[in-house]
N, C-alpha and C. Protein backbone atom coordinates (compact mmCIF):
# COMPACT_ATOMS: atom_id res chain seq x y z
N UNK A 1 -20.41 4.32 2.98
CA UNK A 1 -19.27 3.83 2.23
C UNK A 1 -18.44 4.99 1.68
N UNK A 2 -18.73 6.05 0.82
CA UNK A 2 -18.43 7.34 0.60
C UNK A 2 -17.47 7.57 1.46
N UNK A 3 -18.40 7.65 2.76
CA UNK A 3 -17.51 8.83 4.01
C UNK A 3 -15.89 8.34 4.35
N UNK A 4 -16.01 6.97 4.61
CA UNK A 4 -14.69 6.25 4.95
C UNK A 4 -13.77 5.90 3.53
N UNK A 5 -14.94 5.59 2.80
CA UNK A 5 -13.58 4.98 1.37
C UNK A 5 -12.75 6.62 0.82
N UNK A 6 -13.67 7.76 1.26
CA UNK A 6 -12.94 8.89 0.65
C UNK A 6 -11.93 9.38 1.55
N UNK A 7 -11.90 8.88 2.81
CA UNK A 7 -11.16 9.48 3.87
C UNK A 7 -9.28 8.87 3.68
N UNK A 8 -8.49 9.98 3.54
CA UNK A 8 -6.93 9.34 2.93
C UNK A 8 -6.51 8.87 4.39
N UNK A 9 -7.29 8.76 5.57
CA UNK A 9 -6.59 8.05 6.53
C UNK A 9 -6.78 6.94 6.72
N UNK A 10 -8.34 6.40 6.60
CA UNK A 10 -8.43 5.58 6.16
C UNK A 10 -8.56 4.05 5.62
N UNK A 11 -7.67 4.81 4.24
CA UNK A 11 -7.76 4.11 2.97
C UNK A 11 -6.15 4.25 3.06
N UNK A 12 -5.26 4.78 3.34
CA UNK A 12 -3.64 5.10 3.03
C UNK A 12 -2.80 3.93 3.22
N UNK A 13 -3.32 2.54 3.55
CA UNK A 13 -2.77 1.49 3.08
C UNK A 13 -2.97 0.62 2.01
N UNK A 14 -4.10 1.30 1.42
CA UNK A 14 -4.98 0.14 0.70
C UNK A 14 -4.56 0.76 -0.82
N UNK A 15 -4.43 0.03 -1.60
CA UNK A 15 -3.40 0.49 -2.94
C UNK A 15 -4.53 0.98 -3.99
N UNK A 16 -5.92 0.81 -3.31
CA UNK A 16 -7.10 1.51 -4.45
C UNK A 16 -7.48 2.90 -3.88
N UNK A 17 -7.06 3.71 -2.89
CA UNK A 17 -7.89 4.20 -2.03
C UNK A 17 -7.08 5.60 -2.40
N UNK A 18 -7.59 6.60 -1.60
CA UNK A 18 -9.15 7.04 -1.73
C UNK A 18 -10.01 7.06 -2.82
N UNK A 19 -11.17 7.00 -2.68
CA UNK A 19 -11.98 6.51 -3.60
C UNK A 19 -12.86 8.15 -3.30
N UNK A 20 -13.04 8.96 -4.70
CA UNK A 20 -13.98 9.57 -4.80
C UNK A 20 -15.68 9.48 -4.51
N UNK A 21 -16.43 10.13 -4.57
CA UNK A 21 -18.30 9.79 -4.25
C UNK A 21 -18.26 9.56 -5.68
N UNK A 22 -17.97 9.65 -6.94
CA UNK A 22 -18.23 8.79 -8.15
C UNK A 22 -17.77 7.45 -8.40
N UNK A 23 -16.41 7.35 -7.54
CA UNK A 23 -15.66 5.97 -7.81
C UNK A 23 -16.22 5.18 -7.07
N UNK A 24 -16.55 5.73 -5.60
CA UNK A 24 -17.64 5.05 -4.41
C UNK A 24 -19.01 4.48 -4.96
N UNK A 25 -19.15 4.77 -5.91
CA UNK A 25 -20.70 5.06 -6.26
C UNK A 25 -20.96 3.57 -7.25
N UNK A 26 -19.83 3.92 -8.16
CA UNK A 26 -19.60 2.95 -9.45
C UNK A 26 -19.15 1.28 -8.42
N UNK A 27 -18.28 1.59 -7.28
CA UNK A 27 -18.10 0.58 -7.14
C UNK A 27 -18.88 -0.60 -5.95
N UNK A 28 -19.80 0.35 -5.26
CA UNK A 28 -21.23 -0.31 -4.70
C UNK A 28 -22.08 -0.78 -6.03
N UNK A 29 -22.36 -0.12 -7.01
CA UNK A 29 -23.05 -0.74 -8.56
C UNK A 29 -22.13 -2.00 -8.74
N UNK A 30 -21.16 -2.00 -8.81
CA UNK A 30 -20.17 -3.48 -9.14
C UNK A 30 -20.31 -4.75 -8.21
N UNK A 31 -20.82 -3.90 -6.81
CA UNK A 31 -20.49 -5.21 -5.99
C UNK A 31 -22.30 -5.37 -5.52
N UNK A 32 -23.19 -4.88 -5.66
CA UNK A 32 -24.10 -5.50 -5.92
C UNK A 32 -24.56 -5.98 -7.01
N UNK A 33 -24.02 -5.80 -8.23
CA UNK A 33 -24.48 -6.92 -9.52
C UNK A 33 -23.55 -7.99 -9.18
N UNK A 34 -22.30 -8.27 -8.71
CA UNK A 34 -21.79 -9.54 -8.54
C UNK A 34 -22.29 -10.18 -7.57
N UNK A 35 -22.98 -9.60 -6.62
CA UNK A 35 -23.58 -9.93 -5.24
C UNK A 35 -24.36 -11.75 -5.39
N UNK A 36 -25.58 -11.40 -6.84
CA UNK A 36 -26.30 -11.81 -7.36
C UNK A 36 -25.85 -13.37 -8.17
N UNK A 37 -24.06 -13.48 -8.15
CA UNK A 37 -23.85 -14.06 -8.69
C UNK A 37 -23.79 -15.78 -7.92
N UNK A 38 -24.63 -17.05 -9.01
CA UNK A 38 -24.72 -17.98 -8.22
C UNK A 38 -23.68 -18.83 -7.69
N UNK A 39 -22.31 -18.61 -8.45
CA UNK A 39 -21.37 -19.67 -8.50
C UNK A 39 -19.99 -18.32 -8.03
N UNK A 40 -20.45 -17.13 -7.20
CA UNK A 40 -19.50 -16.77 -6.50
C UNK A 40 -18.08 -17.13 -5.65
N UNK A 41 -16.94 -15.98 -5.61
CA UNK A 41 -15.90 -16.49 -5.20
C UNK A 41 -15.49 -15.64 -3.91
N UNK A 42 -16.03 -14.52 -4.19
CA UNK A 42 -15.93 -13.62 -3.09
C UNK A 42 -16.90 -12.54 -2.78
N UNK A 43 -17.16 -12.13 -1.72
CA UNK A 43 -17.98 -11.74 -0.94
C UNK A 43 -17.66 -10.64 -0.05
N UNK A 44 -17.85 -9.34 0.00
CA UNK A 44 -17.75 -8.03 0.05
C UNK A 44 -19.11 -7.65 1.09
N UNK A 45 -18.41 -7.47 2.50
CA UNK A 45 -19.29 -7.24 2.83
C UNK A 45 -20.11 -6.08 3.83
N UNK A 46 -20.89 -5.57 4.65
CA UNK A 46 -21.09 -4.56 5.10
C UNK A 46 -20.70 -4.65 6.81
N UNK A 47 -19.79 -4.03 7.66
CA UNK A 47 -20.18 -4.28 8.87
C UNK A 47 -20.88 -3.37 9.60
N UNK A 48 -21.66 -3.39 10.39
CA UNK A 48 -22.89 -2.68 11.16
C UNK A 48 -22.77 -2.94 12.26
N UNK A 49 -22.58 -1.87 13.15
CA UNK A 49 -22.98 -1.61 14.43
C UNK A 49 -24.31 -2.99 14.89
N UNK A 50 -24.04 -3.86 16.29
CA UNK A 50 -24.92 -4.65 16.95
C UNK A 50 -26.61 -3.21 16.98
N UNK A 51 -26.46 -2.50 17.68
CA UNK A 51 -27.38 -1.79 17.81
C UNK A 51 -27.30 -0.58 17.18
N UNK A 52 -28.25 -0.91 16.38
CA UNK A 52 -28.68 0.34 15.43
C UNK A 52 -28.36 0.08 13.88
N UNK A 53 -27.54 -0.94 14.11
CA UNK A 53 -27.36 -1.60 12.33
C UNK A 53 -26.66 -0.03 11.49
N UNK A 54 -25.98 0.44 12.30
CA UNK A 54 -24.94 1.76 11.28
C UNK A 54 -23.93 0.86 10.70
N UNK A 55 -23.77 1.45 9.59
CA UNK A 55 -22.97 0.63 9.03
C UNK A 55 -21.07 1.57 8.89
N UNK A 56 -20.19 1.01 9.50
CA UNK A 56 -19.29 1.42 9.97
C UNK A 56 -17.98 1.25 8.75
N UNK A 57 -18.06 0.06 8.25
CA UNK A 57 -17.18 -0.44 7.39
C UNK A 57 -17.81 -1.25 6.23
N UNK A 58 -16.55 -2.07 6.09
CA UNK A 58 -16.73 -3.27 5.04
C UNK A 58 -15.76 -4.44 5.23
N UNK A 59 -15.84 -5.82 4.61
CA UNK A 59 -15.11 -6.26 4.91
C UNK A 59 -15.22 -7.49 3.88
N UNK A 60 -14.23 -8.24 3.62
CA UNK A 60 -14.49 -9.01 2.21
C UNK A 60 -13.74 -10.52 2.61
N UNK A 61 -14.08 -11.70 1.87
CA UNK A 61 -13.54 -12.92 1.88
C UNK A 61 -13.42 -13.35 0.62
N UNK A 62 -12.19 -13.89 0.25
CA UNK A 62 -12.31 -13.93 -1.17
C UNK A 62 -11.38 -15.29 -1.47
N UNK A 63 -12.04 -16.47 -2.03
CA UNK A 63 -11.60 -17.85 -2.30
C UNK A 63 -10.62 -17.40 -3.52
N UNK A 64 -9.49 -17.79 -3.18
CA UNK A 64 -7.94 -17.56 -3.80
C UNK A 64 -7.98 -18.61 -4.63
N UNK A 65 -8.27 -19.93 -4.44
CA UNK A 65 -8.30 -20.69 -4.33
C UNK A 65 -9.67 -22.00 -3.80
N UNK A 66 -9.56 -22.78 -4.31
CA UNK A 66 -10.77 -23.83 -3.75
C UNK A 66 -10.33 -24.54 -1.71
N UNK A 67 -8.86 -24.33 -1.84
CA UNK A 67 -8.54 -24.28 -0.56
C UNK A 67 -8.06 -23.15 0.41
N UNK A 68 -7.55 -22.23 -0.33
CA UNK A 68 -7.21 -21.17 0.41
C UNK A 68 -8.62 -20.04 0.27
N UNK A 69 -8.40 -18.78 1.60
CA UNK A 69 -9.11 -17.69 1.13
C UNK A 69 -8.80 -16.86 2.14
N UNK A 70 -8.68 -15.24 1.65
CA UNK A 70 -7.97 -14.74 1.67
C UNK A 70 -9.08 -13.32 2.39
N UNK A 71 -8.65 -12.85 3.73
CA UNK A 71 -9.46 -11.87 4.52
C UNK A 71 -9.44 -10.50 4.07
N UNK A 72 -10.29 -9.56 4.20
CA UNK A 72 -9.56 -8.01 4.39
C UNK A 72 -10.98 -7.16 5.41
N UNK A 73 -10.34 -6.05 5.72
CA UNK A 73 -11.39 -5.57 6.43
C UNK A 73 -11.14 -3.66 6.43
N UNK A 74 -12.39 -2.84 6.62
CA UNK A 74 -11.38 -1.54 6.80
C UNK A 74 -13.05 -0.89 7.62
N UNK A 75 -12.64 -0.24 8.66
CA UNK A 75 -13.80 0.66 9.63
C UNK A 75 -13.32 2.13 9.14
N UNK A 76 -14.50 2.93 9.17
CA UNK A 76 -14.44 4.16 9.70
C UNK A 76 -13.62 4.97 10.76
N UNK A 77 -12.85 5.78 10.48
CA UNK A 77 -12.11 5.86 11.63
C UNK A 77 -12.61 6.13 13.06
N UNK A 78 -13.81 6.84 13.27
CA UNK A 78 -14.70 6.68 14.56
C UNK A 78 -14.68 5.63 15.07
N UNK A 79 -14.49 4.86 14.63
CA UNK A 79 -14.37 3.22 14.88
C UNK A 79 -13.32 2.65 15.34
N UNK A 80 -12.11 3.16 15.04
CA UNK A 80 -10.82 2.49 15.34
C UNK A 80 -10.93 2.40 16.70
N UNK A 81 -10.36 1.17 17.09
CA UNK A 81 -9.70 1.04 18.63
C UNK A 81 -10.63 0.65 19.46
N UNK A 82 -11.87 0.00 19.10
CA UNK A 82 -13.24 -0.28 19.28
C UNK A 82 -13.33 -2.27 19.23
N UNK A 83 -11.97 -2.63 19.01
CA UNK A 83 -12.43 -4.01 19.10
C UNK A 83 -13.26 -5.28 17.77
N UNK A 84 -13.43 -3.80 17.03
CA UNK A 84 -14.51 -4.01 15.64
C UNK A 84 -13.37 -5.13 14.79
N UNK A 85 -12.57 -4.62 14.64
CA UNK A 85 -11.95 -5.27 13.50
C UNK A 85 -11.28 -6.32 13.66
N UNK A 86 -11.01 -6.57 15.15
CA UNK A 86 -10.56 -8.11 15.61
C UNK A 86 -11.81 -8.71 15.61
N UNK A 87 -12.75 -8.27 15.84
CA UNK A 87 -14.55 -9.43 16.07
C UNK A 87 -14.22 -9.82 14.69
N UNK A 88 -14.46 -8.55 13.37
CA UNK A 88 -14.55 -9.05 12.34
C UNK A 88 -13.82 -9.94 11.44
N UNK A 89 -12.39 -10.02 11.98
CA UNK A 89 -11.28 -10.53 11.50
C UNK A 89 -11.63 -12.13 11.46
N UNK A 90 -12.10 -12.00 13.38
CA UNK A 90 -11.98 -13.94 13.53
C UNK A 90 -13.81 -14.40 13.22
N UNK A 91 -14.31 -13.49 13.02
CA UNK A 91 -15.89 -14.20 12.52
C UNK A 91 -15.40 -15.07 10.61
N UNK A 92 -14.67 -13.85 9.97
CA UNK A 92 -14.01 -14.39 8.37
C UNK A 92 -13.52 -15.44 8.96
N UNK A 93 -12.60 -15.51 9.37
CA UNK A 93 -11.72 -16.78 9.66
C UNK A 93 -12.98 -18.05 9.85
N UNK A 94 -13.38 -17.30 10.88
CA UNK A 94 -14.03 -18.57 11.20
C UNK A 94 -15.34 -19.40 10.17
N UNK A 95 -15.81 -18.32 9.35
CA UNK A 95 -16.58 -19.02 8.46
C UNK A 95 -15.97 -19.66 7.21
N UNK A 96 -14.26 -19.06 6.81
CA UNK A 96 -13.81 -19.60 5.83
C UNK A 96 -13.71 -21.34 6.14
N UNK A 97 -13.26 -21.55 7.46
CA UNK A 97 -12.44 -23.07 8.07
C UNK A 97 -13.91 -23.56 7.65
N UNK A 98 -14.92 -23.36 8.85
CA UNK A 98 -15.87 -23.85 9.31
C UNK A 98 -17.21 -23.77 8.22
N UNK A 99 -17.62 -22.96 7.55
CA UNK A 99 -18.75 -22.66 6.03
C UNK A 99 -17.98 -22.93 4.93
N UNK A 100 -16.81 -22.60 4.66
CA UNK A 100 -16.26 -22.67 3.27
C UNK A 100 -15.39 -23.84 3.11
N UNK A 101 -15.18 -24.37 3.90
CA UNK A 101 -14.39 -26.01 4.12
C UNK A 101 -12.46 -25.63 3.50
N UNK A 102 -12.39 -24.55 4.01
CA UNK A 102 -10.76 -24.47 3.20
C UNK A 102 -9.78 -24.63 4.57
N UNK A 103 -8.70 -24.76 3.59
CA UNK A 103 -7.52 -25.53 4.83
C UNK A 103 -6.62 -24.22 5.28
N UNK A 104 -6.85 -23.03 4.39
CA UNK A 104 -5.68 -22.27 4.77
C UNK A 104 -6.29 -20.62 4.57
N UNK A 105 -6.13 -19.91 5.85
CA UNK A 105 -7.07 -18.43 5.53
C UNK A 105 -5.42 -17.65 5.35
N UNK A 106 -5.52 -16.38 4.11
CA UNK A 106 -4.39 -15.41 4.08
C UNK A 106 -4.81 -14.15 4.41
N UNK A 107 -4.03 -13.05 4.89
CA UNK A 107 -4.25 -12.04 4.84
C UNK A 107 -3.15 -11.06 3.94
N UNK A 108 -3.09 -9.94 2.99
CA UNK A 108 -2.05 -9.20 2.98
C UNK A 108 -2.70 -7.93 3.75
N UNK A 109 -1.31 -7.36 4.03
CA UNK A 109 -1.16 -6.12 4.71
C UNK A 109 0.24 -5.15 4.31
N UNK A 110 -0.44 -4.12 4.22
CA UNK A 110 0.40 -3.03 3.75
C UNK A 110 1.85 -2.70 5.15
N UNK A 111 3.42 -2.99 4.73
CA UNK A 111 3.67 -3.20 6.25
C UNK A 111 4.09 -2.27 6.66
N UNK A 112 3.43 -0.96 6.53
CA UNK A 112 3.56 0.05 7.43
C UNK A 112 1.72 -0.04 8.28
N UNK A 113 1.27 -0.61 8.18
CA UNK A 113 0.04 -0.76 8.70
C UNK A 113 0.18 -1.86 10.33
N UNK A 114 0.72 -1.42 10.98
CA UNK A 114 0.78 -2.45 12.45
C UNK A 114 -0.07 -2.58 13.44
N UNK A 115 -1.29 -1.73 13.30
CA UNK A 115 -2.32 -2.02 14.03
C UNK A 115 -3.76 -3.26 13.28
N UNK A 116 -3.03 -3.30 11.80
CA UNK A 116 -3.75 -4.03 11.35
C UNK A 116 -3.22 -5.43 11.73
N UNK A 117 -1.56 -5.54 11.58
CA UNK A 117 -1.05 -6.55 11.62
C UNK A 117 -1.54 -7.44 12.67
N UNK A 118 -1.13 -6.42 14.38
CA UNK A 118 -1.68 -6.85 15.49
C UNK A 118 -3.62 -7.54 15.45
N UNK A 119 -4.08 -6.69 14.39
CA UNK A 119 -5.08 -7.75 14.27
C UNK A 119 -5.19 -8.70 13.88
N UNK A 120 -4.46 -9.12 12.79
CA UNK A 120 -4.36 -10.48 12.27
C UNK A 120 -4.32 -11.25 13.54
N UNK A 121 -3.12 -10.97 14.03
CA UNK A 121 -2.61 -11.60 15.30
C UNK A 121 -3.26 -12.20 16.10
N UNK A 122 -4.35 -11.07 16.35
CA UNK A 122 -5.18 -11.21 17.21
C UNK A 122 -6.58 -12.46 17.10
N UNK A 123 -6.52 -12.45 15.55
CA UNK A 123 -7.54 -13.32 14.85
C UNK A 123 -6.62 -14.83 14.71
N UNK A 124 -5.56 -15.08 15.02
CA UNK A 124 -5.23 -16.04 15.15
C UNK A 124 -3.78 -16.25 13.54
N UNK A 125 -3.87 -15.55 12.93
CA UNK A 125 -2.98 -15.78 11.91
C UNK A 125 -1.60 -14.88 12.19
N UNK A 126 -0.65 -15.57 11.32
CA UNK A 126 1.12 -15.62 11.73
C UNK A 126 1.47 -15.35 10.58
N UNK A 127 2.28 -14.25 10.89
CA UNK A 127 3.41 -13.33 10.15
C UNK A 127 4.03 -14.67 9.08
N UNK A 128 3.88 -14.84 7.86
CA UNK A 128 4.45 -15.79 6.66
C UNK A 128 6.16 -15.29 5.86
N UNK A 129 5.92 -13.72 6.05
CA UNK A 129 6.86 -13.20 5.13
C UNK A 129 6.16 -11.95 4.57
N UNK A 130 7.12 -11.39 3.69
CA UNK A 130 7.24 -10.19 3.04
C UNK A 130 7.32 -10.37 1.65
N UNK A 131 6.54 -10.15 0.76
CA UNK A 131 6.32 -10.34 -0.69
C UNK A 131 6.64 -8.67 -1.22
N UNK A 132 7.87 -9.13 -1.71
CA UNK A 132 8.07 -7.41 -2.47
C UNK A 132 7.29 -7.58 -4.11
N UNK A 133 7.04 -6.44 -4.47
CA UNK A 133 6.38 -6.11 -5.70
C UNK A 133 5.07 -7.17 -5.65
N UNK A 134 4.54 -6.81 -4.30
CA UNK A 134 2.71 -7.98 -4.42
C UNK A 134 1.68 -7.65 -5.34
N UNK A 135 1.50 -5.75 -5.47
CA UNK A 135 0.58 -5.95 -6.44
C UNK A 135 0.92 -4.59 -7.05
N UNK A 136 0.58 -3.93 -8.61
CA UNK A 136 1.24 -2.86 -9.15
C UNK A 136 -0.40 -2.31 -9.30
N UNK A 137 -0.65 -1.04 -8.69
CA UNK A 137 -2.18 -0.60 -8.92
C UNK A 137 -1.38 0.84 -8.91
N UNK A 138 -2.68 1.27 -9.72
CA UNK A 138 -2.19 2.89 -10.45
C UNK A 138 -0.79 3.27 -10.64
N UNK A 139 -0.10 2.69 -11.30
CA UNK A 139 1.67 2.98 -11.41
C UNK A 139 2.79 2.73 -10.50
N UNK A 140 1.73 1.89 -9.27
CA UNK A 140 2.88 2.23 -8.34
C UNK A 140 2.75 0.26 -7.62
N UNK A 141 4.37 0.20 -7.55
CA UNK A 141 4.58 -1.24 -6.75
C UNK A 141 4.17 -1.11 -5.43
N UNK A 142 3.50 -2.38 -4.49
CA UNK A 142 2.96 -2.46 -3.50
C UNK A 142 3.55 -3.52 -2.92
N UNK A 143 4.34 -3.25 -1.85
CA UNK A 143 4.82 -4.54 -0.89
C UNK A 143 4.01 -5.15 0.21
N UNK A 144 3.69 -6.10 0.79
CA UNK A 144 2.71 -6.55 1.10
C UNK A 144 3.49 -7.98 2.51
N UNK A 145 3.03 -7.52 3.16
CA UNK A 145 3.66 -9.10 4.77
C UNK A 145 2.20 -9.87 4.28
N UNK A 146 2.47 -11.09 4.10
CA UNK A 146 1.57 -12.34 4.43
C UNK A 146 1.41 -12.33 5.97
N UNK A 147 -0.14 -12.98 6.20
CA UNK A 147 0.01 -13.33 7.29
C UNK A 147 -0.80 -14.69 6.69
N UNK A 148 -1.09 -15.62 7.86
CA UNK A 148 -2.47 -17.02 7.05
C UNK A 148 -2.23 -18.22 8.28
N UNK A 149 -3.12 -18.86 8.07
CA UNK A 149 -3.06 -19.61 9.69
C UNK A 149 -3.92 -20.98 8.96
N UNK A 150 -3.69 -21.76 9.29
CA UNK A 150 -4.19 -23.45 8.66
C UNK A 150 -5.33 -23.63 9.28
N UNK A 151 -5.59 -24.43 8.68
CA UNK A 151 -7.32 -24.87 9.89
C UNK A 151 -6.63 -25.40 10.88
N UNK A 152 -5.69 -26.55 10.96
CA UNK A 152 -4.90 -27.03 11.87
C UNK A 152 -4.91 -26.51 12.80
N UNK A 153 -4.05 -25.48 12.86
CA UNK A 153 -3.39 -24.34 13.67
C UNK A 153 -4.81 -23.20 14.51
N UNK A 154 -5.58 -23.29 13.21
CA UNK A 154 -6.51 -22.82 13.98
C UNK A 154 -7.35 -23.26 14.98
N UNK A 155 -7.51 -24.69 15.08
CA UNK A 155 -8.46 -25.29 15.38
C UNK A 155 -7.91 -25.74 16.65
N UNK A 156 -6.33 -26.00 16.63
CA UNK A 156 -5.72 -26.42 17.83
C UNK A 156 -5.40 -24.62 18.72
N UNK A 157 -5.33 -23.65 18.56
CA UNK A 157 -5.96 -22.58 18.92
C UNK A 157 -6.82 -22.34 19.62
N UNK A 158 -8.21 -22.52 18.97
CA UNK A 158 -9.58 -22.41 19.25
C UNK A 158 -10.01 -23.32 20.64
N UNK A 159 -9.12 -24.16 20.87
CA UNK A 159 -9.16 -25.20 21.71
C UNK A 159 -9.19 -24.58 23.35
């Protein structure tokens, strides 16, 4: 977690990032005491290599809402271009519709980030719009493209 959350390539879309080996440190302590929690909303999670269980990234689902919920994902850069982050994209999706019973999955994305976008894409969710001033972290405004795809839409998709 260290190696990639400290890396400014990255992390250079993500409005918390880079993350120091102390900030890295403090914030694996945060997300395994919430881990524990019974009446959870979101879920932070590890992705690992099929063989050999390395763990490459992370990737999170997080109920916005009792109907909506909302994806993110980020690999190691060794990793990029590997297919990883579209598997991981539509496995979220697919457990939000299908385990979490919600009608509507979102994604934001930083929109200078277009290989992420193309993943959305790829996972089945559609460009919504452009939300200026989405979120203000460390002093600075963050613009943000929606993407989000219905169960509907997904399901007639999946077809």
């Amino acid at each position: 977690m260290i190696a990639w959350s400290s890396d400014d390539r990255v992390t250079r879309h993500m409005p918390w990032g880079p993350r120091g080996e102390a900030q890295a440190r403090r914030h694996l302590a945060w997300l395994l005491r919430h881990s524990a929690e019974p009446s959870r909303s979101a879920w932070e999670l590890a992705i690992t290599l099929a063989e050999g269980g390395e763990v490459i990234g992370a990737c999170d689902l997080t109920l916005t809402s009792p109907e909506v919920a909302e994806i993110g994902y980020l690999l190691a850069r060794p990793h990029w271009g590997n297919g990883y982050a579209t598997e991981v994209a539509g496995k979220l999706v697919r457990v939000a519709f299908e385990d979490l019973g919600v009608a509507r999955v979102d994604s934001t994305v930083d929109p200078g980030n277009e290989k992420s976008m193309q993943v959305l894409e790829k996972a089945g969710l559609r460009w919504q719009g452009t939300q200026r001033r989405h979120a203000r972290v460390q002093g600075k405004w963050w613009d943000a493209h929606l993407y989000g795809v219905t169960r509907e839409d997904w399901q007639q998709a999946s077809r």
